[in-house]
C-alpha atoms as a PDB file:
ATOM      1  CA  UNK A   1      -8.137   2.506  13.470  1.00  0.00           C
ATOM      2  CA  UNK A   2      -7.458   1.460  17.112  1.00  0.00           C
ATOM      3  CA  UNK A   3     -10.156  -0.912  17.285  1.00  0.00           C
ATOM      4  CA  UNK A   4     -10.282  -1.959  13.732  1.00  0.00           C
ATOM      5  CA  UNK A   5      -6.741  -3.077  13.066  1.00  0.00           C
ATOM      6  CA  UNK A   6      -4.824  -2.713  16.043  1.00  0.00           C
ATOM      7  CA  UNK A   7      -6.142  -3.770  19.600  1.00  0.00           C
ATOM      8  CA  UNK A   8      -8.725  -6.297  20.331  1.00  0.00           C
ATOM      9  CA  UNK A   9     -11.594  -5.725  22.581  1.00  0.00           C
ATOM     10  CA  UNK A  10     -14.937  -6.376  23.377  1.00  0.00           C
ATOM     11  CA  UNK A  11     -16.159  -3.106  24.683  1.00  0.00           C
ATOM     12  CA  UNK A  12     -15.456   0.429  23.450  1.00  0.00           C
ATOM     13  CA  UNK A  13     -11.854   1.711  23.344  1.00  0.00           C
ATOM     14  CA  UNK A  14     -11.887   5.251  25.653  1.00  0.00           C
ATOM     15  CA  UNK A  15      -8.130   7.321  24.664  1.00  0.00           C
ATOM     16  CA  UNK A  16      -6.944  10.398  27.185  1.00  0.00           C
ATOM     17  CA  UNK A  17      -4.850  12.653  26.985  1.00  0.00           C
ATOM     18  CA  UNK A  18      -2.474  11.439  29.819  1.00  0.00           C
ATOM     19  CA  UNK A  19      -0.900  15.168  31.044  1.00  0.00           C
ATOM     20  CA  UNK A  20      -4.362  16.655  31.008  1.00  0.00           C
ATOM     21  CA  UNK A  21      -7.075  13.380  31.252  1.00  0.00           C
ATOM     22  CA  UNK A  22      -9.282  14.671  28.476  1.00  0.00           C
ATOM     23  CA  UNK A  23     -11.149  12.230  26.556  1.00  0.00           C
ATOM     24  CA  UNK A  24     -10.428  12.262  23.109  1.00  0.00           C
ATOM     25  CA  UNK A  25     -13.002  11.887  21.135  1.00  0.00           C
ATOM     26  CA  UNK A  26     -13.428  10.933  16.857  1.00  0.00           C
ATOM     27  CA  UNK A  27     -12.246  13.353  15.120  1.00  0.00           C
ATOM     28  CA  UNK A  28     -10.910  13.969  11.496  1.00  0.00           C
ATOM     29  CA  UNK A  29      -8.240  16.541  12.613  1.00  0.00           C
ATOM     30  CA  UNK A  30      -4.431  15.133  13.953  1.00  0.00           C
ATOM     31  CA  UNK A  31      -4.280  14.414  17.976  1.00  0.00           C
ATOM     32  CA  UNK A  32      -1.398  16.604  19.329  1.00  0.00           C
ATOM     33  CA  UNK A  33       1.698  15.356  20.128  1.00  0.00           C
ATOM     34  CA  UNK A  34       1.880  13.870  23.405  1.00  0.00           C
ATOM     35  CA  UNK A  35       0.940  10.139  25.574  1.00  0.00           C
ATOM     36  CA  UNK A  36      -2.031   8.684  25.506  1.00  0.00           C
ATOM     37  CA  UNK A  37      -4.005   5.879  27.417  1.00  0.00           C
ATOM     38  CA  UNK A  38      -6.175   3.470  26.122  1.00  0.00           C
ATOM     39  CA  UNK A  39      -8.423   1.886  28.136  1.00  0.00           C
ATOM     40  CA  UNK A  40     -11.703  -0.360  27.722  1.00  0.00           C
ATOM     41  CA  UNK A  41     -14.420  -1.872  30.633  1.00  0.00           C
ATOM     42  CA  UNK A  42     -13.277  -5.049  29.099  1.00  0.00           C
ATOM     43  CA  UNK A  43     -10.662  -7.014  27.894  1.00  0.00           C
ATOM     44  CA  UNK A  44      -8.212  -5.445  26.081  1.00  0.00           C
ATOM     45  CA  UNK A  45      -4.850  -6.680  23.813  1.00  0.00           C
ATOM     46  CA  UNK A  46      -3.134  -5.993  20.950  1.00  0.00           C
ATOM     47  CA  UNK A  47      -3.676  -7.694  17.177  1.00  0.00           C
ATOM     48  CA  UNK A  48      -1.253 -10.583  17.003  1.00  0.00           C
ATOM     49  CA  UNK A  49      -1.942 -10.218  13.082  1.00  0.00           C
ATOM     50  CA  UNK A  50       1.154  -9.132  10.741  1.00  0.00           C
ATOM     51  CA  UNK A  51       1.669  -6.496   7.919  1.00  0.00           C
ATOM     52  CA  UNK A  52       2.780  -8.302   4.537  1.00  0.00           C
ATOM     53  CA  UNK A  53       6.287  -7.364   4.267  1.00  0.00           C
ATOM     54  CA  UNK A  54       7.091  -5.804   0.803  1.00  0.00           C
ATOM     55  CA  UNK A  55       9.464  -4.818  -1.097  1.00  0.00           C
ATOM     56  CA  UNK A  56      10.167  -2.066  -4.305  1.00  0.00           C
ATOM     57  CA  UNK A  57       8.160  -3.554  -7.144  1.00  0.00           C
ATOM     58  CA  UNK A  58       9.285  -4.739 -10.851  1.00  0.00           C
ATOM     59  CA  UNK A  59       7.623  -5.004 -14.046  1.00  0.00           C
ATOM     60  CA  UNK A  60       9.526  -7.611 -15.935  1.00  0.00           C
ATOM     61  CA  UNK A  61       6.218  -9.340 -18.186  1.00  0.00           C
ATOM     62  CA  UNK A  62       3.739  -8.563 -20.905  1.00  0.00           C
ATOM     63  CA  UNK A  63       0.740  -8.554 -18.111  1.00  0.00           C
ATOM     64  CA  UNK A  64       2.502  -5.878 -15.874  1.00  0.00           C
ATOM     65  CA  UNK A  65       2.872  -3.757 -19.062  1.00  0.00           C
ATOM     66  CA  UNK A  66      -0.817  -4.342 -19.955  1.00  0.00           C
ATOM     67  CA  UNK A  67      -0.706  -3.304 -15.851  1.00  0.00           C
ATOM     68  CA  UNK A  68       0.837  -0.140 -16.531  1.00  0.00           C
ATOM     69  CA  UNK A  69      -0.817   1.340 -20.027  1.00  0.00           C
ATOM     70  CA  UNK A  70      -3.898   0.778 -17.892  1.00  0.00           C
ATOM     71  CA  UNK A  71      -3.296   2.481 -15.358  1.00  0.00           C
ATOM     72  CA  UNK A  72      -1.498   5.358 -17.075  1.00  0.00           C
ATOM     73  CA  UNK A  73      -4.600   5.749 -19.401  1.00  0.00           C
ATOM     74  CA  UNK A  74      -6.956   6.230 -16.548  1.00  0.00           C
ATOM     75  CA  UNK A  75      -5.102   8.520 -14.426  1.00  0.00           C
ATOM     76  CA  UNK A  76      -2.789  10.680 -16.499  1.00  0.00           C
ATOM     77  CA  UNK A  77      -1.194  11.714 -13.068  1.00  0.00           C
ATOM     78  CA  UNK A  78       0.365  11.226  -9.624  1.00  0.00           C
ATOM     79  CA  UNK A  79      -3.225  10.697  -7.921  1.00  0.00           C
ATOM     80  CA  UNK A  80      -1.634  11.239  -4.347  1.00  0.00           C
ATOM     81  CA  UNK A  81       0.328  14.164  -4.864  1.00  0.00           C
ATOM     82  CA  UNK A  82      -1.894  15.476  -8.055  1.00  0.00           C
ATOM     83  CA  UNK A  83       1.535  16.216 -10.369  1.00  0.00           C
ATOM     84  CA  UNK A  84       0.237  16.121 -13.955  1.00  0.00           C
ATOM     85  CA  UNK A  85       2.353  14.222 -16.397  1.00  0.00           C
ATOM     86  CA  UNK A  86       2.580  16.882 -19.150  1.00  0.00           C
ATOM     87  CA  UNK A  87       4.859  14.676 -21.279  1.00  0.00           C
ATOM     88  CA  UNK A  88       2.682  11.772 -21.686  1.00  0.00           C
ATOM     89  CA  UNK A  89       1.562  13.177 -25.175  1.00  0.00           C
ATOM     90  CA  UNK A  90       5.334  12.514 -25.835  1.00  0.00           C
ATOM     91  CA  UNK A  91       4.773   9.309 -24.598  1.00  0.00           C
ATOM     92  CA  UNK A  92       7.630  10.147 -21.761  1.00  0.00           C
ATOM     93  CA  UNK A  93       6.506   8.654 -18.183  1.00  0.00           C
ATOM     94  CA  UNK A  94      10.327   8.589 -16.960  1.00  0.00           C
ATOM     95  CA  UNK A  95       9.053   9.840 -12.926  1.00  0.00           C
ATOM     96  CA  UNK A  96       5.761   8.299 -12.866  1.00  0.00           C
ATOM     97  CA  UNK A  97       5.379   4.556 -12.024  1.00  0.00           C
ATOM     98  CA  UNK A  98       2.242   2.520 -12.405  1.00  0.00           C
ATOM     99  CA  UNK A  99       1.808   1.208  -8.673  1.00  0.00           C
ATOM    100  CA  UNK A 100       0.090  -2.070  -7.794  1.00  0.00           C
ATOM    101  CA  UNK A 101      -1.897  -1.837  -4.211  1.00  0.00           C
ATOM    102  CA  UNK A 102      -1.555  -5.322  -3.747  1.00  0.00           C
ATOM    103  CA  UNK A 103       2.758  -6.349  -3.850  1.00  0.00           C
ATOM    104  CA  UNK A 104       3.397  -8.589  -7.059  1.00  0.00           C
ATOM    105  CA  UNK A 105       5.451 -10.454  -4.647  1.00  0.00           C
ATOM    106  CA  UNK A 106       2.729 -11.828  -2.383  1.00  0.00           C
ATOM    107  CA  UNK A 107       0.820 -13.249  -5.430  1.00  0.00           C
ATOM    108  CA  UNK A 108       0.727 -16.532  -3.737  1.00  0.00           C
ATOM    109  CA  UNK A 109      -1.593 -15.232  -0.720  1.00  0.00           C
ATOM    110  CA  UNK A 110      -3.599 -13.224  -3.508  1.00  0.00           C
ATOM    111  CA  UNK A 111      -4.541 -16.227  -5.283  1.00  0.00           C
ATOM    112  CA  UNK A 112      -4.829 -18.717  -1.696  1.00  0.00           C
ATOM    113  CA  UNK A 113      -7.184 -16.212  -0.207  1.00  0.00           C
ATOM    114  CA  UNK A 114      -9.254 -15.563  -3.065  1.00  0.00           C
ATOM    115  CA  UNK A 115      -8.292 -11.468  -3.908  1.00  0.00           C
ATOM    116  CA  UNK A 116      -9.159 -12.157  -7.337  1.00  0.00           C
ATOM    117  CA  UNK A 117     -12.818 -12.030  -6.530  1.00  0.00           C
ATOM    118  CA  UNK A 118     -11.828  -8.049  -5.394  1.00  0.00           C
ATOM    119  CA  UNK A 119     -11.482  -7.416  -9.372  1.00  0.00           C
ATOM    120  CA  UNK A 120     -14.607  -6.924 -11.542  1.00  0.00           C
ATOM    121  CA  UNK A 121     -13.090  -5.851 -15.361  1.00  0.00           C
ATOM    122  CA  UNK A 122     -10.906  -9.133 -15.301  1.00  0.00           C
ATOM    123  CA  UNK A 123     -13.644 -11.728 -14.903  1.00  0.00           C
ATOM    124  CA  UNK A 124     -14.006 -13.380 -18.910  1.00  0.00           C
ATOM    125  CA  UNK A 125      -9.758 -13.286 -19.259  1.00  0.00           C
ATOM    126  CA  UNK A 126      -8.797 -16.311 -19.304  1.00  0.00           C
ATOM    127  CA  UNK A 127      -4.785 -16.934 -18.069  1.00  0.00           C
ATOM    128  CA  UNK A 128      -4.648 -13.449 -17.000  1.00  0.00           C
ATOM    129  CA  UNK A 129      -3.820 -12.741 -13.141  1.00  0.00           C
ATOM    130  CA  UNK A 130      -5.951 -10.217 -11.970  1.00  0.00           C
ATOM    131  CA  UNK A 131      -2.997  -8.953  -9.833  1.00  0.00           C
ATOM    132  CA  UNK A 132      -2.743  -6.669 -12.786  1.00  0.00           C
ATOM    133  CA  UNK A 133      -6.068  -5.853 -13.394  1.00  0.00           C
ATOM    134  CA  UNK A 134      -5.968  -1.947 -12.893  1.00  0.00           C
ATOM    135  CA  UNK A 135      -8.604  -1.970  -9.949  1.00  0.00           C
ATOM    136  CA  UNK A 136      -5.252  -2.681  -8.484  1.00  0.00           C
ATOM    137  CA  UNK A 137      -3.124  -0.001  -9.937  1.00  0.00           C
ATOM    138  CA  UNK A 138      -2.317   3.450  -8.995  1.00  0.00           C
ATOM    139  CA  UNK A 139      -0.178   5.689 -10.741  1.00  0.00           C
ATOM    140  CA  UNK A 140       2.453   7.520  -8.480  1.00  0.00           C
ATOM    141  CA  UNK A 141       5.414   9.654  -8.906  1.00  0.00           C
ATOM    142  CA  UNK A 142       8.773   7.834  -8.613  1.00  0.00           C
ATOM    143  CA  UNK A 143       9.348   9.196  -4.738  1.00  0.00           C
ATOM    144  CA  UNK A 144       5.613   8.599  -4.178  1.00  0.00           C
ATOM    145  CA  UNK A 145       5.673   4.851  -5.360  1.00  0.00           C
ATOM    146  CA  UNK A 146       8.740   4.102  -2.720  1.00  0.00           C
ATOM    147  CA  UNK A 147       6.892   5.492  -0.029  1.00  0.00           C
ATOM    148  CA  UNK A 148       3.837   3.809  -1.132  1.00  0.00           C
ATOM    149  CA  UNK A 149       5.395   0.289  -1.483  1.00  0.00           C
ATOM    150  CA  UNK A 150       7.187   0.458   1.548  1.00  0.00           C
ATOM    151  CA  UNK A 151       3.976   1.432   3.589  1.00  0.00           C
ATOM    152  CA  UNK A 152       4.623   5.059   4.366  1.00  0.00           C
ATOM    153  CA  UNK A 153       1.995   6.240   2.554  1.00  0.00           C
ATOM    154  CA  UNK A 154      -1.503   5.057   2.245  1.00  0.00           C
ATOM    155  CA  UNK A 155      -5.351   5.806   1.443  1.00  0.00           C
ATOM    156  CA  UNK A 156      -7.949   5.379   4.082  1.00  0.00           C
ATOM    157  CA  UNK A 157     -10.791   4.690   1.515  1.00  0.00           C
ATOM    158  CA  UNK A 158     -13.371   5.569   4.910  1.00  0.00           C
ATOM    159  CA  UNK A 159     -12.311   8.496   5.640  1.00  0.00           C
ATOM    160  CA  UNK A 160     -12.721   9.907   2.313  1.00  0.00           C
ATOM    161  CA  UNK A 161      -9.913   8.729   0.468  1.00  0.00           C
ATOM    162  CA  UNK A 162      -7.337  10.504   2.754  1.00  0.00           C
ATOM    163  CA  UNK A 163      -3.863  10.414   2.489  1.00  0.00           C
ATOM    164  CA  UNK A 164      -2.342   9.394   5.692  1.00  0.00           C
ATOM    165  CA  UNK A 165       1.404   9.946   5.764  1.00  0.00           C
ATOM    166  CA  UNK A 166       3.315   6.856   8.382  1.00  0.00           C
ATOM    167  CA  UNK A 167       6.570   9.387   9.414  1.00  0.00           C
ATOM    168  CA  UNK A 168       7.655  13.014   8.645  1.00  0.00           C
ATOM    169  CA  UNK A 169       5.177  14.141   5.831  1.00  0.00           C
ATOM    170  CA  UNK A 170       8.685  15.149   3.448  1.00  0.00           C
ATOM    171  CA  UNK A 171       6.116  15.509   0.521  1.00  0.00           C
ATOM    172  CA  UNK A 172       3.733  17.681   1.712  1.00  0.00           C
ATOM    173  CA  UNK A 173       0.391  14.947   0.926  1.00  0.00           C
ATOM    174  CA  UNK A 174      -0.482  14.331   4.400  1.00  0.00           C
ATOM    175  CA  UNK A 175      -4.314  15.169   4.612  1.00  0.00           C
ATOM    176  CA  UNK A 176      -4.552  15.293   0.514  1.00  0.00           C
ATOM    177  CA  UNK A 177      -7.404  13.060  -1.346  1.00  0.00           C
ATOM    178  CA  UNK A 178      -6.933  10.825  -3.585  1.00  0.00           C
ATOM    179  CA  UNK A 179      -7.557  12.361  -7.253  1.00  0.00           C
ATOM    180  CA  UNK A 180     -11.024  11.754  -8.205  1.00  0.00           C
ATOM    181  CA  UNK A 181      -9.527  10.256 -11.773  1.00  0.00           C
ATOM    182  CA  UNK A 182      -8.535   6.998 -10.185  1.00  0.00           C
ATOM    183  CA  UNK A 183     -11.854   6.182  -8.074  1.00  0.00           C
ATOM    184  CA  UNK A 184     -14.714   7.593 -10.493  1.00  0.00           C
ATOM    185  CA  UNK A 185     -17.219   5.306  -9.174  1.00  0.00           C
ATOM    186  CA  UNK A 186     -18.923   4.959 -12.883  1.00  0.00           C
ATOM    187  CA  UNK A 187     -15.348   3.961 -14.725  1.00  0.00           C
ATOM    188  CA  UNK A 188     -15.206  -0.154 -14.623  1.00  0.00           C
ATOM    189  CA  UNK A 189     -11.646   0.059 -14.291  1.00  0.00           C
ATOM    190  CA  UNK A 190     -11.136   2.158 -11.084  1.00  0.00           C
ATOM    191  CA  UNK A 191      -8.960   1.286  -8.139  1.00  0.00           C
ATOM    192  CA  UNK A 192     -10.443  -1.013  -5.731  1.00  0.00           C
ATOM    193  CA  UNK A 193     -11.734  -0.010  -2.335  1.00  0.00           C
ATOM    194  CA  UNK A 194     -11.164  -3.209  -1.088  1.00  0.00           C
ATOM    195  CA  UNK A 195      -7.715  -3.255  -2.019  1.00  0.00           C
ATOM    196  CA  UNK A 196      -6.845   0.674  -0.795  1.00  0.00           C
ATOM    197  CA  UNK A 197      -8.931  -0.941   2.577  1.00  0.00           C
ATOM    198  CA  UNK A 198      -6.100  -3.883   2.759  1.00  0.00           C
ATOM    199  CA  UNK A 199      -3.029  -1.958   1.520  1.00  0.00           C
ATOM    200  CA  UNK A 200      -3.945   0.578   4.326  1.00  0.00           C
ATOM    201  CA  UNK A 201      -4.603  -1.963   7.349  1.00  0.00           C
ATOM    202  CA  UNK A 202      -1.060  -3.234   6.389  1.00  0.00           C
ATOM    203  CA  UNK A 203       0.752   0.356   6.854  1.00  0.00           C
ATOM    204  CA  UNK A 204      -0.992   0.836  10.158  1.00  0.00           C
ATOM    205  CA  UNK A 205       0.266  -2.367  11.316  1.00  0.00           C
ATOM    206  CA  UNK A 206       3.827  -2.016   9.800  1.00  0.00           C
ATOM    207  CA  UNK A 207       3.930   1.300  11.631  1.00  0.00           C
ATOM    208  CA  UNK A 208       2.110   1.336  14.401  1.00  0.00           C
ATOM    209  CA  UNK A 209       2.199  -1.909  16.556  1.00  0.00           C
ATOM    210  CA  UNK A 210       5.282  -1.798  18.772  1.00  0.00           C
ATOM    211  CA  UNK A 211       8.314  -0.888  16.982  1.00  0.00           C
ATOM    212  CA  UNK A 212       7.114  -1.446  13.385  1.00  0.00           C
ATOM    213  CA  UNK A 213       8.000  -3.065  10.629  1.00  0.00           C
ATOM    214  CA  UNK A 214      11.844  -3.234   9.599  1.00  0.00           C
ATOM    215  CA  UNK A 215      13.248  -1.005   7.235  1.00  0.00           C
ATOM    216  CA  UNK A 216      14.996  -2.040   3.591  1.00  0.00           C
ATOM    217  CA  UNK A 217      17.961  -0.903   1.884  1.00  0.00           C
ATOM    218  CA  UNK A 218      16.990  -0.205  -1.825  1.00  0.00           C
ATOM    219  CA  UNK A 219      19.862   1.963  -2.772  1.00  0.00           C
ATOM    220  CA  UNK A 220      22.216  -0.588  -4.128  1.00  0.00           C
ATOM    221  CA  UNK A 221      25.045   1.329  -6.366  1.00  0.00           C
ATOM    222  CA  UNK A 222      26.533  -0.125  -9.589  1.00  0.00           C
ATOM    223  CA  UNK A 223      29.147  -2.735  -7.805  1.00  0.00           C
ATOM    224  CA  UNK A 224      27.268  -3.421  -4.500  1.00  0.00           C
ATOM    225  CA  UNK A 225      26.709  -6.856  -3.426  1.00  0.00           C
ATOM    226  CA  UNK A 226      23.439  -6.891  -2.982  1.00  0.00           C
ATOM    227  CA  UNK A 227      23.099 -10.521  -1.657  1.00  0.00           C
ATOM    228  CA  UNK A 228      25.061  -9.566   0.912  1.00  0.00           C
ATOM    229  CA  UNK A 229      23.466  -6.652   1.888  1.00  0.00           C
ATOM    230  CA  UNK A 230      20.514  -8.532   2.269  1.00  0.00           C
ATOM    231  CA  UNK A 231      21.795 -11.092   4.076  1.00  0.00           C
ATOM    232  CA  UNK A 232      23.305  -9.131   6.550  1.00  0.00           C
ATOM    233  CA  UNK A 233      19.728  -6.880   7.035  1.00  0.00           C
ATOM    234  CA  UNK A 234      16.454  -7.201   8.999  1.00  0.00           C
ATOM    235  CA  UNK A 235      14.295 -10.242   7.574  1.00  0.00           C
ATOM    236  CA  UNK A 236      16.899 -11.566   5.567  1.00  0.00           C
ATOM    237  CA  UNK A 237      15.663 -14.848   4.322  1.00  0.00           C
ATOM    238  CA  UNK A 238      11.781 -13.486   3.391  1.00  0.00           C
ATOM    239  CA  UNK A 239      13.518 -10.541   1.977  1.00  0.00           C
ATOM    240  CA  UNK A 240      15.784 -12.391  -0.076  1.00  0.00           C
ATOM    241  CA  UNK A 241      12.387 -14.459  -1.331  1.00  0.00           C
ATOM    242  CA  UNK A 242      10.469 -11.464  -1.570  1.00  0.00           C
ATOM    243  CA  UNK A 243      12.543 -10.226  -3.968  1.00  0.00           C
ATOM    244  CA  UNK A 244      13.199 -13.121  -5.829  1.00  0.00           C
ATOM    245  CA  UNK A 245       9.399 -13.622  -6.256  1.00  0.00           C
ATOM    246  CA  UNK A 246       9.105 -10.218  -7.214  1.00  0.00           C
ATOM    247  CA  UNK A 247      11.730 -10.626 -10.097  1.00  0.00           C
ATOM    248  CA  UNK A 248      10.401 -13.433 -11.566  1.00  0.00           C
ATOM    249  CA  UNK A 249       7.044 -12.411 -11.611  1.00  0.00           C
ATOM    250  CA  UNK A 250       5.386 -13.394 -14.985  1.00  0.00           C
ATOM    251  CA  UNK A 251       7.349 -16.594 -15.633  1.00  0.00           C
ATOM    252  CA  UNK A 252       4.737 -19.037 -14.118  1.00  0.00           C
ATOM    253  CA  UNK A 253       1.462 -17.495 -14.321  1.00  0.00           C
ATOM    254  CA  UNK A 254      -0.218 -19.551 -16.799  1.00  0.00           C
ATOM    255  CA  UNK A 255      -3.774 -20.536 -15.309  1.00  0.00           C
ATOM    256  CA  UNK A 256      -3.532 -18.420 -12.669  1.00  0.00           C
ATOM    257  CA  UNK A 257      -6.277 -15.646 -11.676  1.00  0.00           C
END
């Protein structure tokens, strides 16, 4: 993770335990609290790449509803935290959300940097962004998707589809694996690796080079002005587009993959 996402360096990355200089070596298990040095036998210095800032997702068009049958058909559950929707023969899904990996809101950089090409069960739909396809979908509880969206949780999809939790692990997922439903590597619609890979490079950088990424208001209560809100939080202007992007989502996607 160091190495991968956060510093750059040509040589190896050595970490020690400051109070007691032990080496710290891979390991699957979580360090113990405490400072650590990192150190290399060449240059060394941190990522001067950005997270994608993101905001709480909407589903306002036909395709994000095609999105979200999708992605309710294949997984039937919260795949992080494993919560079984036992209404959905009722057809009730009121605290599950179908989840995209990659934000609705950045579908500009999607379609400039060619993430289409991540997709393989969109490739003969014509007029269809594969933003929705459901390689890009997970579905998540209601608590889960916030956490999700806002980079708190992730999937390492190297490390075994681990859950990593960014901050106080309130649900109890931290260390969990990602429900076999949504990855089955014989199902043509199953999430992406290369999109769980990207959404989780973006939470380590939103959390974990210098102080982070800023944090969102999206409790706005029946009366709240919510422009103003906005305008008087962190990022306000690419908030304030971010969520206007996200909103109107669906009204000029003709053409676009």
């Amino acid at each position: 993770m160091l190495q991968n996402v956060l510093l750059v360096a040509e040589q190896p990355l050595t970490v020690t335990h400051r109070a007691s200089s032990r080496v710290i070596t891979c390991t699957t298990h979580v360090v113990e609290l405490g400072d650590y040095d990192v150190s290399s036998a060449g240059p060394i210095q941190v990522t001067d790449e950005v997270s994608s800032l993101r905001v709480l997702s909407y589903s306002i068009s036909g395709q994000e509803n095609h999105f979200r049958d999708g992605v309710r058909a294949r997984d039937g559950r919260c795949v992080i935290t494993g919560v079984l929707n036992q209404l959905a023969p009722f057809g009730r899904w009121n605290a599950f959300k179908a989840a995209h990996v990659f934000p609705l809101q950045h579908e500009s950089i999607w379609i400039d940097q060619g993430y289409g090409r991540r997709v393989t069960n969109m490739a003969n739909e014509v007029g269809v962004s594969q933003i929705n396809s459901t390689q890009n979908g997970l579905l998540l509880k209601s608590d889960v998707h916030d956490l999700f969206d806002s980079y708190m949780l992730s999937i390492n999809p190297d490390d075994g589809y681990k859950i990593i939790s960014f901050g106080p692990d309130i649900l109890g997922v931290d260390g969990r694996i990602l429900d076999p439903i949504c990855r089955n590597p014989n199902d043509s619609n199953r999430v992406s690796d290369e999109l769980l890979r990207w959404h989780f490079r973006q939470a380590v950088l939103a959390n974990m080079k210098g102080a982070g990424d800023p944090v969102f208001e999206s409790d706005f209560p029946p009366g709240t002005d919510m422009i103003a809100d906005i305008r008087k939080g962190p990022s306000s202007q690419q908030r304030f587009e971010m969520e206007m992007a996200s909103r109107l989502q669906g009204f000029s996607r003709e053409g676009q993959v």
